[in-house]
C-alpha atoms as a PDB file:
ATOM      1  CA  UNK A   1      -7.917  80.560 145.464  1.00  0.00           C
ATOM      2  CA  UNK A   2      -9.210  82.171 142.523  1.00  0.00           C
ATOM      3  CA  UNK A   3      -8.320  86.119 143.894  1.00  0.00           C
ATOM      4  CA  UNK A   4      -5.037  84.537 144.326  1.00  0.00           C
ATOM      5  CA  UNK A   5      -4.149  83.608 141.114  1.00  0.00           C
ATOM      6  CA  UNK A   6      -6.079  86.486 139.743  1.00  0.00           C
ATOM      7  CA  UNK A   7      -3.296  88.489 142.070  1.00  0.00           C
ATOM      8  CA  UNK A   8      -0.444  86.358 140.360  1.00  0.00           C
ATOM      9  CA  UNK A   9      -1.196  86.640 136.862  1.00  0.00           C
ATOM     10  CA  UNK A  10      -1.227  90.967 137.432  1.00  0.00           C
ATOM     11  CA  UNK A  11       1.675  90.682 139.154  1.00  0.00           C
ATOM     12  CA  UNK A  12       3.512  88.548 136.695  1.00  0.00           C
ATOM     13  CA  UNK A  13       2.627  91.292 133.771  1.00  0.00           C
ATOM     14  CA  UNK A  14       3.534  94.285 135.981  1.00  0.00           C
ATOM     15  CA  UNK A  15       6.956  92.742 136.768  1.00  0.00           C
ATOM     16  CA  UNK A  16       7.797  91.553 133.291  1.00  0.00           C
ATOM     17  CA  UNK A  17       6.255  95.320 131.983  1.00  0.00           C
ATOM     18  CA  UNK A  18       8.144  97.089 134.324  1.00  0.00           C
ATOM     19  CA  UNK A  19      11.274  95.236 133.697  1.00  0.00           C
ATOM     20  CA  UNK A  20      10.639  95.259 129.856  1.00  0.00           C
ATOM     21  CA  UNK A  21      10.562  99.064 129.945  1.00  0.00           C
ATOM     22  CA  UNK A  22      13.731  99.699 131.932  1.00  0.00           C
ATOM     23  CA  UNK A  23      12.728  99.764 135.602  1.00  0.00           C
ATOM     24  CA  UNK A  24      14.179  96.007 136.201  1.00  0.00           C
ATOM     25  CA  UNK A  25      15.164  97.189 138.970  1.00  0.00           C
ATOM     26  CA  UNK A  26      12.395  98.426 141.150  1.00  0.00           C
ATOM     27  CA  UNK A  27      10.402  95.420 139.251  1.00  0.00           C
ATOM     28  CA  UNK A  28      12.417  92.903 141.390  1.00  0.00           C
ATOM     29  CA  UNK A  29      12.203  95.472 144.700  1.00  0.00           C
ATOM     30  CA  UNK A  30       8.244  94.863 144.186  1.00  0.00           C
ATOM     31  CA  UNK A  31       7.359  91.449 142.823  1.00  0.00           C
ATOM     32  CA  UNK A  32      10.602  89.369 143.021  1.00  0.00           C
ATOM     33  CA  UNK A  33      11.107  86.784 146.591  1.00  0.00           C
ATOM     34  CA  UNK A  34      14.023  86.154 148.169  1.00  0.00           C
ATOM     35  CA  UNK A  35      15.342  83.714 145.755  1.00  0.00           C
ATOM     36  CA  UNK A  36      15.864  84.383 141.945  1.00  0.00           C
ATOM     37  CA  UNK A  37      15.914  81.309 139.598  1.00  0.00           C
ATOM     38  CA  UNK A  38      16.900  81.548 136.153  1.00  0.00           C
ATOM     39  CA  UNK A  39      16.086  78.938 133.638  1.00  0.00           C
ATOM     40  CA  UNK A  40      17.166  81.370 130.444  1.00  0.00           C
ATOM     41  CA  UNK A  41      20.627  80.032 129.322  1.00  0.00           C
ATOM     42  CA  UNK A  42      21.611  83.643 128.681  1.00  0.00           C
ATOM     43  CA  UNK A  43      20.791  85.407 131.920  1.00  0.00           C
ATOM     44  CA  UNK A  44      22.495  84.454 135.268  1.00  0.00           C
ATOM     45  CA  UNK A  45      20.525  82.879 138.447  1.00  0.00           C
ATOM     46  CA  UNK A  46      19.744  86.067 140.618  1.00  0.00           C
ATOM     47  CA  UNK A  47      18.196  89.297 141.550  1.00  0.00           C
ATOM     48  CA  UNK A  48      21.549  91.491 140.244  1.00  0.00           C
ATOM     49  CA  UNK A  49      22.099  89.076 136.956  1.00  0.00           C
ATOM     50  CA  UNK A  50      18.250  89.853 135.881  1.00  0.00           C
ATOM     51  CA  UNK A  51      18.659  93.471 136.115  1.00  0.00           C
ATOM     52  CA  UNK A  52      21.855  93.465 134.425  1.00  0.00           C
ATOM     53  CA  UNK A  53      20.882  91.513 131.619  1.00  0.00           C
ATOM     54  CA  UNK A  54      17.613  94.060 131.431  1.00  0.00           C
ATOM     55  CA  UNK A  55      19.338  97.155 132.057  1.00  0.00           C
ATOM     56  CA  UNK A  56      21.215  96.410 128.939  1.00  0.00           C
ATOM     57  CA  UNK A  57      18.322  95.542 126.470  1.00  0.00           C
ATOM     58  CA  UNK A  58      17.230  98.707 127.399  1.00  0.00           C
ATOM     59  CA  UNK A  59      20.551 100.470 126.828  1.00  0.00           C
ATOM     60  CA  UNK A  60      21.018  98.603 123.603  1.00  0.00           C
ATOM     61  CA  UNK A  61      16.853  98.654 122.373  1.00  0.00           C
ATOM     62  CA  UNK A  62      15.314 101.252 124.052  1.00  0.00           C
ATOM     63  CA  UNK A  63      12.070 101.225 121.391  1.00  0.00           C
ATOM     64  CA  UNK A  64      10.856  97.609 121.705  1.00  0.00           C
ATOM     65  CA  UNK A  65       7.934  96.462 122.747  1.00  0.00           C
ATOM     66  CA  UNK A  66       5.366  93.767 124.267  1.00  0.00           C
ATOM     67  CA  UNK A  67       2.179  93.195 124.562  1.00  0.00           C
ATOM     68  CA  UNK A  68       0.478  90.257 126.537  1.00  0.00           C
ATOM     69  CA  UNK A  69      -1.751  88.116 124.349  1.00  0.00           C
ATOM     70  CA  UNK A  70      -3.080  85.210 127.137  1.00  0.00           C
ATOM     71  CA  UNK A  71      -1.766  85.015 130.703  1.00  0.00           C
ATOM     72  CA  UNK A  72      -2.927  82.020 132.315  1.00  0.00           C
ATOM     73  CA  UNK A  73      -2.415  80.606 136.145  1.00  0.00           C
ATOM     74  CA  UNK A  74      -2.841  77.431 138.030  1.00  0.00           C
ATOM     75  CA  UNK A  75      -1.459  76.359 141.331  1.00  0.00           C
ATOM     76  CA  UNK A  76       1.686  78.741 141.452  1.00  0.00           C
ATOM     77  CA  UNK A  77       2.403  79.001 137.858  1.00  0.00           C
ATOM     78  CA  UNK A  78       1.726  82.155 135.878  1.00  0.00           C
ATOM     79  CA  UNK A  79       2.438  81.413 132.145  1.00  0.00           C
ATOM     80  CA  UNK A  80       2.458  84.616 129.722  1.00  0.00           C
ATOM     81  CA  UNK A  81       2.189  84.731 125.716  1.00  0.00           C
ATOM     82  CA  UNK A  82       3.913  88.002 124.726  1.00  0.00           C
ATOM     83  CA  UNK A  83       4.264  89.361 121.176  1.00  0.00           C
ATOM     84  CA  UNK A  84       7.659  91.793 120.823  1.00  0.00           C
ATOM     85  CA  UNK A  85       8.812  93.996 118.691  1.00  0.00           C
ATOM     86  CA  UNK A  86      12.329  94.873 118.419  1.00  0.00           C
ATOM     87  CA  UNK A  87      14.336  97.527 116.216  1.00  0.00           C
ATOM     88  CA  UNK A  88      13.836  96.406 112.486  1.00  0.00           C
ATOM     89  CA  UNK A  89      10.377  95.212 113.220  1.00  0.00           C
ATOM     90  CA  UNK A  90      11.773  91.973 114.195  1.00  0.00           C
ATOM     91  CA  UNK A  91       9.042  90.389 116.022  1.00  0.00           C
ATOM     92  CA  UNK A  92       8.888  87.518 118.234  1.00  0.00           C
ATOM     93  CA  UNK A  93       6.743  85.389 120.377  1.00  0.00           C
ATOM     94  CA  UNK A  94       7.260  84.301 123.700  1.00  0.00           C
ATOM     95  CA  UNK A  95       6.431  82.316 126.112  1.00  0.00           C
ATOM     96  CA  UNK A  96       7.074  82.913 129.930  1.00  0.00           C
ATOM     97  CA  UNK A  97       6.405  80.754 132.995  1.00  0.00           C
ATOM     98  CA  UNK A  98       6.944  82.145 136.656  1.00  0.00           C
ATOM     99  CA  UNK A  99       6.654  80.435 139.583  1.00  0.00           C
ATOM    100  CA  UNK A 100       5.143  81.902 142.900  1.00  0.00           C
ATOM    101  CA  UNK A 101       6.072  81.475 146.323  1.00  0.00           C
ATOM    102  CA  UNK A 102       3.791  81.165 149.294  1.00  0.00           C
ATOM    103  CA  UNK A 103       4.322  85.192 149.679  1.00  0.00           C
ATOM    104  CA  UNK A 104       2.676  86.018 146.256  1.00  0.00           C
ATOM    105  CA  UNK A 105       6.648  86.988 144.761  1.00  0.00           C
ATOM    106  CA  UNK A 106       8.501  85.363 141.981  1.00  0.00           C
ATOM    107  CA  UNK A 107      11.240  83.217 142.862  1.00  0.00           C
ATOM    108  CA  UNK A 108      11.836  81.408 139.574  1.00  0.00           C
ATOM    109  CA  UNK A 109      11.406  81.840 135.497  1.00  0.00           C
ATOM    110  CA  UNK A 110      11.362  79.742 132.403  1.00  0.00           C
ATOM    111  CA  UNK A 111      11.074  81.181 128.300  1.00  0.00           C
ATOM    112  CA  UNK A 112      10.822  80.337 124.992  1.00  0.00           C
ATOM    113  CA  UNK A 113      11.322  82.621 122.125  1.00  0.00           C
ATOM    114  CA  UNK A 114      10.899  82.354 118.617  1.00  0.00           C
ATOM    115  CA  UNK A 115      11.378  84.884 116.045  1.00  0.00           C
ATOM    116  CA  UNK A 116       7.657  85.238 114.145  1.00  0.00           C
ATOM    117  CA  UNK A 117       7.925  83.712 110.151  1.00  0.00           C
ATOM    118  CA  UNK A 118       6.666  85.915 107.566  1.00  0.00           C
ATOM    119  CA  UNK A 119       4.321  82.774 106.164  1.00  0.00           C
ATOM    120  CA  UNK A 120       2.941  79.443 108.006  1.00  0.00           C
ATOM    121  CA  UNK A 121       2.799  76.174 106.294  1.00  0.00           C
ATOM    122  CA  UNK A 122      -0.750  75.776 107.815  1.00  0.00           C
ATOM    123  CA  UNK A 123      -1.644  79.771 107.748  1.00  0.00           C
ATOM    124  CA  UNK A 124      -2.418  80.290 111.269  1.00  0.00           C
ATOM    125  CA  UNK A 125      -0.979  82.769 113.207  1.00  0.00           C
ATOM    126  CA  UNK A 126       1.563  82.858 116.080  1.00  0.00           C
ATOM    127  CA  UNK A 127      -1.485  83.697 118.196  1.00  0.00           C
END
C-alpha cells in the first residue's frame, strides 16, 4: 500500500510539472485515465479542455514557476502544496487534490489558489 501511494504522489508532481511547463499534453498521454474530471470553475471537464487551458498559460506566461512544498497521499488522494510565481513576481499558493483510479492514472482534480499577502496578521508564512 505504501509503494503505491509513494507511486501516486510522484506521479501527481510529474503530471502537474510537466503540464506546468508546457508539455500538458504528453502529461495527460502518461498519467491521465480514461476519464478527466474538472472541479476548477475555469477549466472545462476533459482531457482536450486541460490542455487547452495549459497550452495557453504557457503561451501567455511562459516564465512562471512552481515548486512543491508538501505532497501528501492517502487512499487515492494525492494532495499537493505548490508555491508559483508568475510574471511581476506575483506569487501564489496552491493547493491541489487528484484522485487515482484503480490503474495508478488521474481521473479527477480539485484547487485552491490564493495570491500570497505581503504581511500576515499572525506573521506566519503561507508555508
Amino acid at each position: 500500500m505504501k509503494k503505491h501511494l509513494e507511486e501516486n504522489k510522484n506521479n501527481a508532481i510529474k503530471f502537474y510539472k510537466m503540464a506546468y511547463e508546457g508539455n500538458p499534453k504528453k502529461a495527460v498521454e502518461l498519467y491521465v485515465g480514461e476519464e478527466y474530471i474538472q472541479h476548477n470553475p475555469l477549466v472545462a471537464d476533459g482531457k482536450k479542455a486541460f490542455i487547452s487551458y495549459f497550452e495557453r498559460m504557457q503561451d501567455e506566461y511562459p516564465d512562471k514557476k512552481i515548486e512543491f512544498v508538501r505532497t501528501i497521499a492517502e487512499g487515492d488522494l494525492v494532495a499537493l502544496h505548490t508555491h508559483q510565481i508568475w510574471p511581476g513576481n506575483e506569487e501564489y499558493v496552491t493547493m491541489d487534490f487528484f484522485r487515482f483510479d484503480d490503474n495508478g492514472k488521474i481521473v479527477e482534480h480539485w484547487d485552491a489558489i490564493q495570491l500570497i499577502p505581503e504581511t500576515t496578521a499572525n506573521g506566519n508564512s503561507m508555508y
